[in-house]
Protein backbone atom coordinates (compact mmCIF):
# COMPACT_ATOMS: atom_id res chain seq x y z
CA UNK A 1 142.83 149.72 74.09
CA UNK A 2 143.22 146.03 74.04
CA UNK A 3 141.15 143.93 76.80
CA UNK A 4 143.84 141.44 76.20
CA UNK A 5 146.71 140.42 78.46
CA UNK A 6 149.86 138.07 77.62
CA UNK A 7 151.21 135.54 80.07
CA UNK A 8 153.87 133.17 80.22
CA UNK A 9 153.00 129.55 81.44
CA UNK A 10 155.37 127.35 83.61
CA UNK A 11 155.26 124.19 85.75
CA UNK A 12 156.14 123.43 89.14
CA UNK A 13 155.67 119.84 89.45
CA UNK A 14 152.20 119.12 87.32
CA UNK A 15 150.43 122.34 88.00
CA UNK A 16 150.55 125.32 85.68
CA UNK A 17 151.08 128.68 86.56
CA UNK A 18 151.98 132.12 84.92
CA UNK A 19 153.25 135.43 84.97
CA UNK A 20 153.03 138.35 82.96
CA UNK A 21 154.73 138.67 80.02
CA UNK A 22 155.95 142.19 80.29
CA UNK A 23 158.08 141.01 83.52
CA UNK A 24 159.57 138.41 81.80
CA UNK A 25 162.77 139.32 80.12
CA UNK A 26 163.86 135.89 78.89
CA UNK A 27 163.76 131.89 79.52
CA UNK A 28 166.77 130.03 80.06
CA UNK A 29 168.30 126.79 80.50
CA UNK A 30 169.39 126.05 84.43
CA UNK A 31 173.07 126.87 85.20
CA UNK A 32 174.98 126.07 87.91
CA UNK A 33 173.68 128.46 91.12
CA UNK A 34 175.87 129.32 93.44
CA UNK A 35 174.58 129.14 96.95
CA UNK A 36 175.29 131.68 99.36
CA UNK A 37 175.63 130.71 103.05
CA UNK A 38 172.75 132.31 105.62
CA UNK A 39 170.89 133.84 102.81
CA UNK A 40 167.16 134.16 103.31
CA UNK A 41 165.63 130.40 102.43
CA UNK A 42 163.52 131.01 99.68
CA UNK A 43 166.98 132.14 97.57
CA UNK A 44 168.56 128.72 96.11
CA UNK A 45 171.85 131.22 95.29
CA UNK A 46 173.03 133.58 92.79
CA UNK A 47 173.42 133.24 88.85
CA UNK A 48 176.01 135.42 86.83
CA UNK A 49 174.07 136.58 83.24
CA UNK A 50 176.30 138.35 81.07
CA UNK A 51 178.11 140.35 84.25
CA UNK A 52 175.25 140.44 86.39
CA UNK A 53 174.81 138.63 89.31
CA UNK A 54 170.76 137.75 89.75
CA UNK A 55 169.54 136.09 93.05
CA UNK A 56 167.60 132.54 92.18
CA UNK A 57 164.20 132.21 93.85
CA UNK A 58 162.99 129.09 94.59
CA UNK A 59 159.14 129.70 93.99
CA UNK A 60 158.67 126.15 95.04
CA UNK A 61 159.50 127.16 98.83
CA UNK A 62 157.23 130.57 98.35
CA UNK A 63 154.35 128.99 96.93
CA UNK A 64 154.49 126.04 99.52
CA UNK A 65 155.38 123.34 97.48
CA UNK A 66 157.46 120.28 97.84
CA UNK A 67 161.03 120.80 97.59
CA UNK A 68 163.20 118.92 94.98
CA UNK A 69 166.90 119.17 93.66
CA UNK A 70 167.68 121.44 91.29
CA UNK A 71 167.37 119.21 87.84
CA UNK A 72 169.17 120.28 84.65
CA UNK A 73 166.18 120.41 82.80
CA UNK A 74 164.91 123.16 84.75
CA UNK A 75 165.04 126.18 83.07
CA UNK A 76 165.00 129.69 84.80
CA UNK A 77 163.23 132.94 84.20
CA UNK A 78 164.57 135.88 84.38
CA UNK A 79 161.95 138.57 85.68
CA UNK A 80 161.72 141.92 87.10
CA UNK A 81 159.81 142.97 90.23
CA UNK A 82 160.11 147.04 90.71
CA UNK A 83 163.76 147.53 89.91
CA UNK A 84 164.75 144.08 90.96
CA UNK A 85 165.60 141.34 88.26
CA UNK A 86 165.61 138.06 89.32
CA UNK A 87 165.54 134.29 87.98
CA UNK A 88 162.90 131.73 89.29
CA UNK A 89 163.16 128.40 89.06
CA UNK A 90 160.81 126.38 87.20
CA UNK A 91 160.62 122.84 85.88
CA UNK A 92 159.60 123.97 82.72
CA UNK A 93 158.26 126.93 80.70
CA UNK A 94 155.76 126.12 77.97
CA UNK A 95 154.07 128.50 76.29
CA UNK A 96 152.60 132.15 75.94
CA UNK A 97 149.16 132.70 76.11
CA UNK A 98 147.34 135.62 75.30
CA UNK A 99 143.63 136.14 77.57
CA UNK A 100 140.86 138.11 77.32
CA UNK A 101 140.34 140.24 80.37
CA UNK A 102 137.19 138.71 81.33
CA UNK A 103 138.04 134.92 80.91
CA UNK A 104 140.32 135.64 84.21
CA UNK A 105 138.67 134.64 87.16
CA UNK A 106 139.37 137.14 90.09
CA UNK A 107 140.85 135.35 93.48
CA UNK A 108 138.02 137.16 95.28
CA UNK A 109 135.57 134.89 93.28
CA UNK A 110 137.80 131.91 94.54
CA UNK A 111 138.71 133.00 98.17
CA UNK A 112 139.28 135.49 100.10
CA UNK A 113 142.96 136.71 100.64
CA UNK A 114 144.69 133.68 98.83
CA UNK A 115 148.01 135.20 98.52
CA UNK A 116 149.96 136.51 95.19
CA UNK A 117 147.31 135.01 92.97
CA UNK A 118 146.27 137.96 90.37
CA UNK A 119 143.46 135.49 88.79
CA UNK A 120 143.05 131.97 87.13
CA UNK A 121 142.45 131.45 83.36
CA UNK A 122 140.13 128.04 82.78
CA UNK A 123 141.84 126.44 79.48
CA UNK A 124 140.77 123.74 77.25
CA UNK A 125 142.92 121.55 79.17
CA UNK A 126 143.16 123.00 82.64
CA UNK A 127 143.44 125.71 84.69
CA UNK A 128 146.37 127.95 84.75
CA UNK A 129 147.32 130.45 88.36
CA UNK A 130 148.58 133.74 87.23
CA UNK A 131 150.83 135.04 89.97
CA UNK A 132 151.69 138.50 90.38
CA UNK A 133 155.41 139.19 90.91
CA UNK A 134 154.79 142.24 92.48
CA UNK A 135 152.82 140.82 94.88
CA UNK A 136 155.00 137.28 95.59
CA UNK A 137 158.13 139.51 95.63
CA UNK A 138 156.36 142.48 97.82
CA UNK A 139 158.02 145.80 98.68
CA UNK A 140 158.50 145.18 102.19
CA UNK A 141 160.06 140.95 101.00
CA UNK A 142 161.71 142.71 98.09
CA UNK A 143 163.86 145.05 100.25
CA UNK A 144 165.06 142.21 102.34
CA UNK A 145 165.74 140.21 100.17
CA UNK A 146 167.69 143.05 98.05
CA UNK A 147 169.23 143.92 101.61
CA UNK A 148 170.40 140.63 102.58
CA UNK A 149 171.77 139.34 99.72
CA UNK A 150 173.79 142.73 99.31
CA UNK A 151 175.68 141.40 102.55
CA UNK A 152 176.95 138.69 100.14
CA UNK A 153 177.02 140.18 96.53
CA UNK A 154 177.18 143.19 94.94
CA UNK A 155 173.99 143.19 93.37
CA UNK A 156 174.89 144.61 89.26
CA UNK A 157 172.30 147.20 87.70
CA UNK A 158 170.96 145.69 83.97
CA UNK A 159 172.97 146.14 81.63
CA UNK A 160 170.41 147.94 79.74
CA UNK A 161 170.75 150.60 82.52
CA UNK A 162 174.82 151.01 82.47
CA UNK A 163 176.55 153.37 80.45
């Protein structure tokens, strides 16, 4: 059994963050987002990929950052939490790096409670914050979010999963 895990690396503004790569189903170039009026504020809108509709998260608003227009350069990154899929926006998505288990420094070494961090990986040229989807897009967030935004759309199961 490998002590290895894989993450992919994106930017928000200069700082580098990551997510595991088995809940990353693909990068893509931004696309227009439609908004949807009174939806919960950390959703920037809804994306159609091939027939399904996928709610945009703005991670910038959930991790506390500044806010910024939407740039065409973002790209987006189509994840899944549970049996959610969902595109975040990022600024820009870099690279895949692969960790040993123990170069990952536990948030309990860092501080107490910091929320959604899984761990930090110290690189040759900085330090990267691996977020955990699961934890950033929590049951109890997940189902509103799911919930609310079904009052707009009709959210589309993958297309791996129709017949």
């Amino acid at each position: 059994m490998s002590n290895s895990h894989e993450y992919v690396v994106f930017t928000l503004d200069n700082q580098r963050y990551a997510l595991n790569l088995s809940a990353v189903k693909r990068v893509i170039r931004m696309v227009e987002v439609s908004p949807l009026p009174k939806a919960p504020d950390i959703i920037l809108g809804v994306v159609n990929m091939h027939g399904q509709i996928l709610p945009v998260i703005n991670i910038r608003k959930l991790f506390s950052l500044q806010e910024r227009d939407v740039n065409p350069d973002d790209q987006l990154i189509i994840a899944e939490c549970s049996d959610l899929h969902v595109a975040l926006q990022a600024d820009n998505v870099s690279d895949v790096i692969e960790c040993d288990k123990d170069d990952v420094v536990s948030p309990a070494d860092i501080f107490p409670d910091i929320e959604y961090i899984k761990g930090v990986v110290k690189l040759g040229d900085g330090m990267v914050f691996i977020y955990d989807i699961d934890r950033f897009l929590s049951l109890g967030k997940e189902k509103t979010i799911t919930e609310r935004l079904s009052d707009f759309i009709h959210i589309s199961p993958p297309l791996s999963e129709r017949d």
